[in-house]
N, C-alpha and C. Protein backbone atom coordinates (compact mmCIF):
# COMPACT_ATOMS: atom_id res chain seq x y z
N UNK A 1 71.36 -179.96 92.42
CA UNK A 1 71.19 -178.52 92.39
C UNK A 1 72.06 -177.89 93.48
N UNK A 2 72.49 -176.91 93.60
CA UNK A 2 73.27 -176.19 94.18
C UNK A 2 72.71 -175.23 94.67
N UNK A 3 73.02 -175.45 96.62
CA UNK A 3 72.14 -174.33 96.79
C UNK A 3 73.10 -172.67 96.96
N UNK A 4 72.42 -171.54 96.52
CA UNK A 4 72.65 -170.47 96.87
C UNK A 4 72.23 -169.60 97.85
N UNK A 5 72.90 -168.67 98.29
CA UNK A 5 72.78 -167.80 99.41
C UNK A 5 72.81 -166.47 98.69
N UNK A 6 71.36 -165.64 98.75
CA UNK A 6 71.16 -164.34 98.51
C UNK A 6 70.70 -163.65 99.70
N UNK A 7 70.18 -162.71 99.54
CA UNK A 7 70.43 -161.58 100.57
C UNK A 7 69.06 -162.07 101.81
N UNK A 8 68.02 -163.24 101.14
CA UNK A 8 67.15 -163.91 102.03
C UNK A 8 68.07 -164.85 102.98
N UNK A 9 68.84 -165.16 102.61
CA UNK A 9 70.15 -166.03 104.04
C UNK A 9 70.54 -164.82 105.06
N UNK A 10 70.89 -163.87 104.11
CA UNK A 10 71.39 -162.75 105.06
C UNK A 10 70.32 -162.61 106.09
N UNK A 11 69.13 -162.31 105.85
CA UNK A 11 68.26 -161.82 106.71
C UNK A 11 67.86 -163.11 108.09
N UNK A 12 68.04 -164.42 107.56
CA UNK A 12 67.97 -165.43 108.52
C UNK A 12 68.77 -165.56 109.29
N UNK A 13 70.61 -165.52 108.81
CA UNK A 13 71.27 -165.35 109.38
C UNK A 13 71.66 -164.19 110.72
N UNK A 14 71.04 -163.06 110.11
CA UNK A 14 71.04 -162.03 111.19
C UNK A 14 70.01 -162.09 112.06
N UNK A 15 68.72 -162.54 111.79
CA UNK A 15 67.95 -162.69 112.64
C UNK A 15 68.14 -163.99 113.42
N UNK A 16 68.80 -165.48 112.89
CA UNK A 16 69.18 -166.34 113.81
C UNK A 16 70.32 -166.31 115.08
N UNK A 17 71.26 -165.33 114.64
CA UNK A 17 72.38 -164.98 115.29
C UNK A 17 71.67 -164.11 116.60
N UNK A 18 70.60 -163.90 116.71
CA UNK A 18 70.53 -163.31 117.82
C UNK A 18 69.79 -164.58 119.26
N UNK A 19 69.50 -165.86 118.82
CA UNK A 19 69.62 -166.45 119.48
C UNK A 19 67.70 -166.59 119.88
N UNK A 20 66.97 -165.87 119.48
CA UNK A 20 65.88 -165.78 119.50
C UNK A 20 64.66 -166.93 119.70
N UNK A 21 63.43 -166.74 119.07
CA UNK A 21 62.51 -167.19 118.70
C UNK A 21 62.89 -167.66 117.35
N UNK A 22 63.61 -167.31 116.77
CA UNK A 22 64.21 -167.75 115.34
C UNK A 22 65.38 -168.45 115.08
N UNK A 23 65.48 -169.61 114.16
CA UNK A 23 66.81 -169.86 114.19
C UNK A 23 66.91 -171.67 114.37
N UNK A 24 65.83 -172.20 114.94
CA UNK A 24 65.67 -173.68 115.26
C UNK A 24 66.82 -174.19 116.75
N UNK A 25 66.85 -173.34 117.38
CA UNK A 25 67.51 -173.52 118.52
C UNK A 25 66.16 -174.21 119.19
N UNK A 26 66.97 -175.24 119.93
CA UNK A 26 65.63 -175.94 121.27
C UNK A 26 65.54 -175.65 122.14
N UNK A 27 64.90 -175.52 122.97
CA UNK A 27 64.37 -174.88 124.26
C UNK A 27 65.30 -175.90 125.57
N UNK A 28 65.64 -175.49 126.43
CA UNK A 28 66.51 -175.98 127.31
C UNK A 28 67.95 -177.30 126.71
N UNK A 29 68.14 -176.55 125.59
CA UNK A 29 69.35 -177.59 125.51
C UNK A 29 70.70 -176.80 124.96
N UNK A 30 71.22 -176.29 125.93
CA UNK A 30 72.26 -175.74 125.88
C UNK A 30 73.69 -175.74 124.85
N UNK A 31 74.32 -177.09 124.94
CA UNK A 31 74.95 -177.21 123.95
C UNK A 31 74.74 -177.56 122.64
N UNK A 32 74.42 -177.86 122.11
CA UNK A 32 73.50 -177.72 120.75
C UNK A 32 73.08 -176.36 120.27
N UNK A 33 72.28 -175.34 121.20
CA UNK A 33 72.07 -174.08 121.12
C UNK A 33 73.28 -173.58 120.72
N UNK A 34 74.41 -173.45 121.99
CA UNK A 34 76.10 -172.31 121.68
C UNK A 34 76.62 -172.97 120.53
N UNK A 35 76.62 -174.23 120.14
CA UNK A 35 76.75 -174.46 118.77
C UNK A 35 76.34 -174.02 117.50
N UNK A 36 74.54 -174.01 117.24
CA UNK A 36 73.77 -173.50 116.48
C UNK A 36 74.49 -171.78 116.48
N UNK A 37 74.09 -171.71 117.45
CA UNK A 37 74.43 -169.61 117.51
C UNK A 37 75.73 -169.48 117.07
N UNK A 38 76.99 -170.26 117.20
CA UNK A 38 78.41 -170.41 116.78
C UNK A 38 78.09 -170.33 115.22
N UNK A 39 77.25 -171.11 114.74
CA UNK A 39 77.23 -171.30 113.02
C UNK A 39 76.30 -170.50 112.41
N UNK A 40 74.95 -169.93 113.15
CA UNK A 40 74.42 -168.90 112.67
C UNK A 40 75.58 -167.58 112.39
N UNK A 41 76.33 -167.24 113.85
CA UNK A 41 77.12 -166.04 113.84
C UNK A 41 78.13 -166.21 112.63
N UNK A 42 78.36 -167.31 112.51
CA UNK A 42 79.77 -167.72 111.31
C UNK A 42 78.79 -167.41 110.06
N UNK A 43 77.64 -167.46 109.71
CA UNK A 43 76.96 -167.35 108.53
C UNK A 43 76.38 -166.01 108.36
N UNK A 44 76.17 -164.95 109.99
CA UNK A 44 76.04 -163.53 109.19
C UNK A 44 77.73 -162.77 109.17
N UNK A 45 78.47 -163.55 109.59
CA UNK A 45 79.46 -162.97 109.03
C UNK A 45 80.08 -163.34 107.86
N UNK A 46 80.04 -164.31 107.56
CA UNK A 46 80.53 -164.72 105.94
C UNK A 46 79.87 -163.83 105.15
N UNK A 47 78.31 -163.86 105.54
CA UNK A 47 77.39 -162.81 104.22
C UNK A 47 77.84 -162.34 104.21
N UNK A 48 78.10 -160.92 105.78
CA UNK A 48 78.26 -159.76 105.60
C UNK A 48 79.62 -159.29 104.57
N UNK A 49 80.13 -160.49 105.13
CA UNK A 49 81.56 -160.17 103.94
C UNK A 49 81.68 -160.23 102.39
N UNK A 50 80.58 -161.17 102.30
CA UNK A 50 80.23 -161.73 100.87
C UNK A 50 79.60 -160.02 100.20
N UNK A 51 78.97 -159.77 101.35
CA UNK A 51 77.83 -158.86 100.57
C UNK A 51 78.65 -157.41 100.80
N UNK A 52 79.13 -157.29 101.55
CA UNK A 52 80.44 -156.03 101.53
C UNK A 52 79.84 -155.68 102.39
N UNK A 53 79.02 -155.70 103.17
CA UNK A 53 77.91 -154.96 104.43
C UNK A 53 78.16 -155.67 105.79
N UNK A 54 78.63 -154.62 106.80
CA UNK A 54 78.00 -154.98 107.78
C UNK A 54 76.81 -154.75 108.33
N UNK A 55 75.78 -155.36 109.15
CA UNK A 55 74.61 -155.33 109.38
C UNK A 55 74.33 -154.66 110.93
N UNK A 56 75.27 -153.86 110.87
CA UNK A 56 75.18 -152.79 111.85
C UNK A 56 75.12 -151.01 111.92
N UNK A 57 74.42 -150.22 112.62
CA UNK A 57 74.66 -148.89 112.57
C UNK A 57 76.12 -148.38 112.08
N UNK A 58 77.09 -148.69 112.31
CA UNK A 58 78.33 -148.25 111.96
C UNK A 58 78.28 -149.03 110.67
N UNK A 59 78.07 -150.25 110.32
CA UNK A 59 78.14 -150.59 108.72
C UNK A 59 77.70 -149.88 107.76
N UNK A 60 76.93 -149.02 107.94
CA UNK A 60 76.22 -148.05 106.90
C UNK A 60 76.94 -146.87 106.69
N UNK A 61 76.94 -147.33 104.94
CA UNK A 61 77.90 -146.10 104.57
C UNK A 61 77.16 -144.55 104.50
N UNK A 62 76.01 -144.53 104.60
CA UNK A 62 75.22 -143.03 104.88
C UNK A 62 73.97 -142.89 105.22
N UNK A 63 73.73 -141.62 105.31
CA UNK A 63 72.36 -141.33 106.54
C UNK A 63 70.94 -142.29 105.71
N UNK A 64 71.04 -142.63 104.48
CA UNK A 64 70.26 -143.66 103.81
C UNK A 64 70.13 -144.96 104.14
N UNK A 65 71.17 -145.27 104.63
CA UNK A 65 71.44 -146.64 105.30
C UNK A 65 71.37 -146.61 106.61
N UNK A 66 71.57 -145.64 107.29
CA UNK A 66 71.58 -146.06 108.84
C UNK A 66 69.99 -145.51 109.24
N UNK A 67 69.25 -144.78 108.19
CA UNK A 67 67.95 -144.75 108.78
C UNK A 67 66.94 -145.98 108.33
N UNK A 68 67.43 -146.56 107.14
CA UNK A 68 66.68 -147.51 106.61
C UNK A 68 67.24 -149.11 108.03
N UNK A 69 68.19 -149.18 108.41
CA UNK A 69 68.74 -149.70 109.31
C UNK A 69 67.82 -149.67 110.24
N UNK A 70 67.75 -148.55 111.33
CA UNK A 70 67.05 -148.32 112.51
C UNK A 70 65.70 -149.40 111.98
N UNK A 71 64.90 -149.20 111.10
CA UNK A 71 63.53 -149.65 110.56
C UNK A 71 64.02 -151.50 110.42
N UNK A 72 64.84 -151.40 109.83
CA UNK A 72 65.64 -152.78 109.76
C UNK A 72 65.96 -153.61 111.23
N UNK A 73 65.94 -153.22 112.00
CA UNK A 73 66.46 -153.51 113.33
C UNK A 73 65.05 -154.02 113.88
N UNK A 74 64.33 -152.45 114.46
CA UNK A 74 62.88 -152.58 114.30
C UNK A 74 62.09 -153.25 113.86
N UNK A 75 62.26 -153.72 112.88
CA UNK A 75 61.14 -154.66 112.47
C UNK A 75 61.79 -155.78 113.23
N UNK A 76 63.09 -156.38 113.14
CA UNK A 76 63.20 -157.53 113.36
C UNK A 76 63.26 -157.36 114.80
N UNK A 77 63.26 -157.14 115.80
CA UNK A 77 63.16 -157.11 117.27
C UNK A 77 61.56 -157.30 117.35
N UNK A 78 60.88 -156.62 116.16
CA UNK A 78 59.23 -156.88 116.15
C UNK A 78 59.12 -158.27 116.38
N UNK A 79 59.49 -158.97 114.91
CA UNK A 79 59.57 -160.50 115.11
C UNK A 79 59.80 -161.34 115.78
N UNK A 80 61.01 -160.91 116.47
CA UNK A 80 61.52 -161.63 117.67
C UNK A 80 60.17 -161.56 118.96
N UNK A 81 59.58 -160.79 119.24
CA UNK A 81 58.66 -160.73 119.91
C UNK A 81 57.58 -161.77 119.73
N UNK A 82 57.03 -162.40 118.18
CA UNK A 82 56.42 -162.57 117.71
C UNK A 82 55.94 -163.78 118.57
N UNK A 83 54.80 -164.36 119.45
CA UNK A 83 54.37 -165.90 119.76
C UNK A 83 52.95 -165.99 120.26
N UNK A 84 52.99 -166.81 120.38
CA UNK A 84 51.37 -167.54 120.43
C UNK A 84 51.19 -168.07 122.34
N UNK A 85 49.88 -168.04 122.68
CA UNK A 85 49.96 -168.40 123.70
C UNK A 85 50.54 -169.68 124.14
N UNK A 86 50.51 -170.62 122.75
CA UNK A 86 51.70 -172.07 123.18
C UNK A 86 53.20 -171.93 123.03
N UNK A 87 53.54 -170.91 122.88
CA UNK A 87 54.79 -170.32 122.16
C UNK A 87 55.81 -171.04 123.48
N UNK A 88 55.54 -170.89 124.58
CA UNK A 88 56.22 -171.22 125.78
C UNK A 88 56.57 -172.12 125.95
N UNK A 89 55.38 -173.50 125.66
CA UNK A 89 55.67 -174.77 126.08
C UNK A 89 56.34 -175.94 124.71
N UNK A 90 57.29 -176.25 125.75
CA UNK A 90 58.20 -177.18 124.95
C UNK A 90 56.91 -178.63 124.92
N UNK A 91 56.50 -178.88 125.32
CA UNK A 91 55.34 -179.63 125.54
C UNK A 91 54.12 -180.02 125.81
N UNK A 92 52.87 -179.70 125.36
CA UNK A 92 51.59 -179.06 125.67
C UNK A 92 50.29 -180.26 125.64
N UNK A 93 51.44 -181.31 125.36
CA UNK A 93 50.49 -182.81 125.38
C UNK A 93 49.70 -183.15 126.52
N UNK A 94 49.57 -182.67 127.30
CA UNK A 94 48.74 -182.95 129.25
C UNK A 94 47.61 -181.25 129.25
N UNK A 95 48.34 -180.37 128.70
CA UNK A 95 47.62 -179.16 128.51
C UNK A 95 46.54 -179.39 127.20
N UNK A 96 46.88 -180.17 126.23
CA UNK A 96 45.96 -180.16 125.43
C UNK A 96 44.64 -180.84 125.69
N UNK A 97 45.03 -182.07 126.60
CA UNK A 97 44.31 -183.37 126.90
C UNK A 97 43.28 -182.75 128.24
N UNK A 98 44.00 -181.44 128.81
CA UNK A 98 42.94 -180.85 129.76
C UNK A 98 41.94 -180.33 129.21
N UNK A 99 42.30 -179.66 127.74
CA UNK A 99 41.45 -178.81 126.98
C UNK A 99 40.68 -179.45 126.78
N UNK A 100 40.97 -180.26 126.18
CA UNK A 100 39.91 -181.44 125.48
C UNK A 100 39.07 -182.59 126.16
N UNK A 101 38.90 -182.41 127.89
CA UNK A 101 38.52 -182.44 128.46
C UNK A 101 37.12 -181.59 129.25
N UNK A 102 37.56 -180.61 128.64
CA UNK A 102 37.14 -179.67 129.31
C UNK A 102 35.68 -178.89 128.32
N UNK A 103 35.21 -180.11 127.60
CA UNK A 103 34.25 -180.11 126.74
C UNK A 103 34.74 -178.65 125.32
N UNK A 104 33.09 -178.23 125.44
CA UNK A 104 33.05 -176.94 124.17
C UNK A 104 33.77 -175.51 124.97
N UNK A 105 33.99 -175.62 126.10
CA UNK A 105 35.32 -174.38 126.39
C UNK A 105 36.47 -174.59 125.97
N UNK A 106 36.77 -175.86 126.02
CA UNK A 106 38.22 -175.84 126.10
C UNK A 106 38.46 -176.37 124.06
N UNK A 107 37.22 -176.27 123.52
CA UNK A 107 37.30 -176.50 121.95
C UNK A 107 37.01 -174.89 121.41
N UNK A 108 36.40 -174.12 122.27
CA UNK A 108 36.49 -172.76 122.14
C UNK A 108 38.22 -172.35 122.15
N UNK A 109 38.77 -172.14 123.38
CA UNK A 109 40.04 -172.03 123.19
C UNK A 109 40.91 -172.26 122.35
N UNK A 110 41.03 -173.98 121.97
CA UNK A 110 41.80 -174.81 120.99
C UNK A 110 41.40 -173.87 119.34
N UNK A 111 40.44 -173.47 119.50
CA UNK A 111 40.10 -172.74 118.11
C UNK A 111 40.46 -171.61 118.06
N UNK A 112 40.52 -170.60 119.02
CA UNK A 112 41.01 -169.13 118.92
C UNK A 112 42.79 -169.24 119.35
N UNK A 113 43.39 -170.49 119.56
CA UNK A 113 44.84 -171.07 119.78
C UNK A 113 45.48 -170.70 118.17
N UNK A 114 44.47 -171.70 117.44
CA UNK A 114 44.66 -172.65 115.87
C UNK A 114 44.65 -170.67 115.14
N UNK A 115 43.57 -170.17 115.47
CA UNK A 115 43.70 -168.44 115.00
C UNK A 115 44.38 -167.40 114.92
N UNK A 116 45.05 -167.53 116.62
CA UNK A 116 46.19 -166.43 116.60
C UNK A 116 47.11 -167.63 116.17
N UNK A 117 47.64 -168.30 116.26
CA UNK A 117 48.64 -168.91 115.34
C UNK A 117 48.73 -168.98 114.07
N UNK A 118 47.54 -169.11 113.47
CA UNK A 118 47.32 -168.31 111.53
C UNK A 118 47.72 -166.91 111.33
N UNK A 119 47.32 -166.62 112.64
CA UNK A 119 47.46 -164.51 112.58
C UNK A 119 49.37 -164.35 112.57
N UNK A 120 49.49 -164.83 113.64
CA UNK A 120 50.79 -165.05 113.89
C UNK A 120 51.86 -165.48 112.70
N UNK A 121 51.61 -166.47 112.27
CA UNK A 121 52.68 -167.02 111.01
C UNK A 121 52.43 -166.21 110.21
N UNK A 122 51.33 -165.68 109.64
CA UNK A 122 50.70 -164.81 108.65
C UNK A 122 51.78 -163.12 108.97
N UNK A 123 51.94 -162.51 110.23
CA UNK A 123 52.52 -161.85 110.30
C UNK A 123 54.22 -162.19 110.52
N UNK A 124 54.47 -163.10 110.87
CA UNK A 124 56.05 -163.14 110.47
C UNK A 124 56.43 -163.16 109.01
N UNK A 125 55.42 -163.98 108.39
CA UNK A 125 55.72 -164.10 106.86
C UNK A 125 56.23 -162.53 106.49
N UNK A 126 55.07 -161.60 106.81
CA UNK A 126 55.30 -160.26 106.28
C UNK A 126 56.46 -159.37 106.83
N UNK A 127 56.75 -159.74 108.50
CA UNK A 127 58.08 -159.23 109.18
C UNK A 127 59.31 -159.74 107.66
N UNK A 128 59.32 -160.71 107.53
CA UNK A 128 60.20 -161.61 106.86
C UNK A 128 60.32 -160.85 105.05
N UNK A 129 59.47 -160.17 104.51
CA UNK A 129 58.96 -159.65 102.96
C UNK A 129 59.50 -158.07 103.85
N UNK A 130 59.38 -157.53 104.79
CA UNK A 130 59.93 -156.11 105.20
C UNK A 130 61.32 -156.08 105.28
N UNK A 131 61.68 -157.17 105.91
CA UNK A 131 62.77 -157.51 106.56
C UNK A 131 64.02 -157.43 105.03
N UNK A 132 63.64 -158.30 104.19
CA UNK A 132 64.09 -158.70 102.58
C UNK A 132 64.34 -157.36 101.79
N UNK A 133 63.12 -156.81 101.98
CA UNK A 133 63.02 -155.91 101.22
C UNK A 133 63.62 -154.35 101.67
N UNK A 134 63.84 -154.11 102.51
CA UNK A 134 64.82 -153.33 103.21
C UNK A 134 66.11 -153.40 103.25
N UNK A 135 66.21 -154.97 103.15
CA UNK A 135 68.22 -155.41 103.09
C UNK A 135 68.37 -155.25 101.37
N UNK A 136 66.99 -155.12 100.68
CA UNK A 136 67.49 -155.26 99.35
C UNK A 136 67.65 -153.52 98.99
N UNK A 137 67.00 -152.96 99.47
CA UNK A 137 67.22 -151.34 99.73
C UNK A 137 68.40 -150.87 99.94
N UNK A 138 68.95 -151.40 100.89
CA UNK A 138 70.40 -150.93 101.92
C UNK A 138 71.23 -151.32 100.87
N UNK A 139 71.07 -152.32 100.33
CA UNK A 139 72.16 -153.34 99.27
C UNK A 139 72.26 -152.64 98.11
N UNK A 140 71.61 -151.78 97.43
CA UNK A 140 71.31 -151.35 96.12
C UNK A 140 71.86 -152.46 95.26
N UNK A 141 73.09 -152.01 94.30
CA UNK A 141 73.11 -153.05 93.60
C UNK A 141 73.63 -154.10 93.66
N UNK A 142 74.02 -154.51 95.02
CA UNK A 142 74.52 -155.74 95.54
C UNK A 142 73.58 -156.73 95.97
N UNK A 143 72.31 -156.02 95.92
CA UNK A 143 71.18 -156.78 96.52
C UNK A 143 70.85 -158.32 95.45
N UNK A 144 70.78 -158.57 94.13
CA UNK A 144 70.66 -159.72 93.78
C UNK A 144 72.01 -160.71 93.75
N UNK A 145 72.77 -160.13 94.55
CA UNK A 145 74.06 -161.24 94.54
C UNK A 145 73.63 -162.68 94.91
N UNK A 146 74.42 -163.38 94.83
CA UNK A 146 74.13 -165.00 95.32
C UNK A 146 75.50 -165.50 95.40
N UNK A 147 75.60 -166.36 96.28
CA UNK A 147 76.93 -167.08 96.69
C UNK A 147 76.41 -168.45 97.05
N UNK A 148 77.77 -168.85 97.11
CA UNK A 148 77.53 -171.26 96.98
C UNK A 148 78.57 -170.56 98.19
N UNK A 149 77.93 -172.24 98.83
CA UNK A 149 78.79 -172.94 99.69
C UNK A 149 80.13 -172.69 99.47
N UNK A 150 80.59 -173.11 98.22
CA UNK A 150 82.14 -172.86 97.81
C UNK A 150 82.51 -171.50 98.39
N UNK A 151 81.96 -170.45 98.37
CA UNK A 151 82.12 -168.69 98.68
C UNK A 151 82.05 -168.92 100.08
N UNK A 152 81.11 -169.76 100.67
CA UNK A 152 81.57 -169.62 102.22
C UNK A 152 82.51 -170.23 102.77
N UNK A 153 82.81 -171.46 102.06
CA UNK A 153 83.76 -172.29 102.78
C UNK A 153 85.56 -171.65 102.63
N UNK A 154 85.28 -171.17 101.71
CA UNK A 154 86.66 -169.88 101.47
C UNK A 154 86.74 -169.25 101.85
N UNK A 155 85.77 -168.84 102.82
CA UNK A 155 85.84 -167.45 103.89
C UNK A 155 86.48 -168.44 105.13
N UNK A 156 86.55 -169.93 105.71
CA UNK A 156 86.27 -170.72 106.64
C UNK A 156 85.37 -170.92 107.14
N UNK A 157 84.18 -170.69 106.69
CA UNK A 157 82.57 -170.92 106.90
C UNK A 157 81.63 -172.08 106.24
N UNK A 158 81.69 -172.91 107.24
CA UNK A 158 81.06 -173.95 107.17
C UNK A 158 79.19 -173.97 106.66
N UNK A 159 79.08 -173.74 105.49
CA UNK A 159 77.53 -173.29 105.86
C UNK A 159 76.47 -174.63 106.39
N UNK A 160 76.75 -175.65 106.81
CA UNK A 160 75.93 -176.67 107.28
C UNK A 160 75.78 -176.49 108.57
N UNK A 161 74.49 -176.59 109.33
CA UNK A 161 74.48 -176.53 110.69
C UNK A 161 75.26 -177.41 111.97
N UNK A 162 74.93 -177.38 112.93
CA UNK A 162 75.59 -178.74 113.87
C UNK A 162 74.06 -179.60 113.16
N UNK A 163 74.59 -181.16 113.42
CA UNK A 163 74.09 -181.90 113.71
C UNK A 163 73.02 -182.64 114.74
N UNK A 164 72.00 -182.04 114.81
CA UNK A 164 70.97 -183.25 116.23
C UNK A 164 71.66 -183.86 116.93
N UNK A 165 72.24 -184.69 116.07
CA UNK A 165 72.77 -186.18 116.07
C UNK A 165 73.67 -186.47 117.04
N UNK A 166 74.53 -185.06 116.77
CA UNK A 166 75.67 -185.13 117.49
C UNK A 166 75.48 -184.39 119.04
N UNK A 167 74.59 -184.04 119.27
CA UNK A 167 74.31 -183.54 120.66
C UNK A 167 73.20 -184.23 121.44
N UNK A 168 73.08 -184.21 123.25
CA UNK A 168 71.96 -184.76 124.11
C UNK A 168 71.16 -183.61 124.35
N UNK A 169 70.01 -183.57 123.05
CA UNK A 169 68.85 -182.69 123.28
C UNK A 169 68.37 -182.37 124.78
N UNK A 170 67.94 -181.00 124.90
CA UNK A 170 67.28 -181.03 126.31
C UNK A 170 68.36 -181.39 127.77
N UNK A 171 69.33 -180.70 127.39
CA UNK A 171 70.58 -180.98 128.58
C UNK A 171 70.49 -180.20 129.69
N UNK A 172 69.34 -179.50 129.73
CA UNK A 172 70.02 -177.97 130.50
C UNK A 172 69.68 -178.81 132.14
């Protein structure tokens, strides 16, 4: 099967390119990260080209687009915000083992953890359905386009990420 890129890549792509909470970048590992962000940025610009849009205030061809934009922006800076009180730790295996130590308080906690993290995914899902559905707005009838790999790699856009493999996780 062949995968395609519709205007739901676009929205990952622009929201990964900012280097965020989004995007599968790892927490203290530097090269791997400027890599990742190198191929996110190469993938909202291929869209944007694919899709005739840039995904900026000046990309909008009228006051329809650059206000639906602002909301577009907005939401996703929402998301970016978006985390959980474990959101921080790259590792929470000694923090958990305190909890769980720490009898029916620390199983109190572990449960209102497991909650806002349902609340949490539950609301990115919907950042993510605003997010879609706004680029499909801005897009009018460009919005069900789809493009292959082949469409990016003709732009010089590699759409495969870096590799794990090829980098020492956790370098910083």
């Amino acid at each position: 099967m062949t995968t395609t890129y519709g205007r739901s890549a676009l929205v990952h792509a622009y929201l990964a390119a900012a280097r965020n909470r989004f995007g599968g970048y790892y927490p203290e590992t530097v090269a791997y990260n400027d890599a990742l962000q190198a191929h996110h940025q190469a993938m909202l610009d291929g869209l944007e080209r694919l899709f005739d849009l840039r995904l900026s205030r000046q990309g909008m061809s009228d006051l329809t687009g650059r206000v639906l934009f602002m909301l577009f922006q907005s939401t996703a800076s929402s998301l970016h915000r978006q985390a959980t009180p474990f959101s921080d730790f790259l590792e929470a295996g000694l923090l958990v083992r305190k909890l769980e130590q720490a009898g029916d308080a620390g199983a109190r906690v572990m449960a209102a953890a497991e909650r806002i993290e349902a609340r949490v995914r539950e609301n990115r899902e919907d950042h993510l359905e605003m997010l879609d559905t706004l680029l499909g707005i801005i897009l009018g009838d460009r919005a069900d386009r789809t493009f292959t790999a082949a469409d990016l790699r003709a732009l010089g856009v590699d759409p495969e990420p870096p590799s794990t493999d090829d980098y020492e996780l956790y370098d910083a």
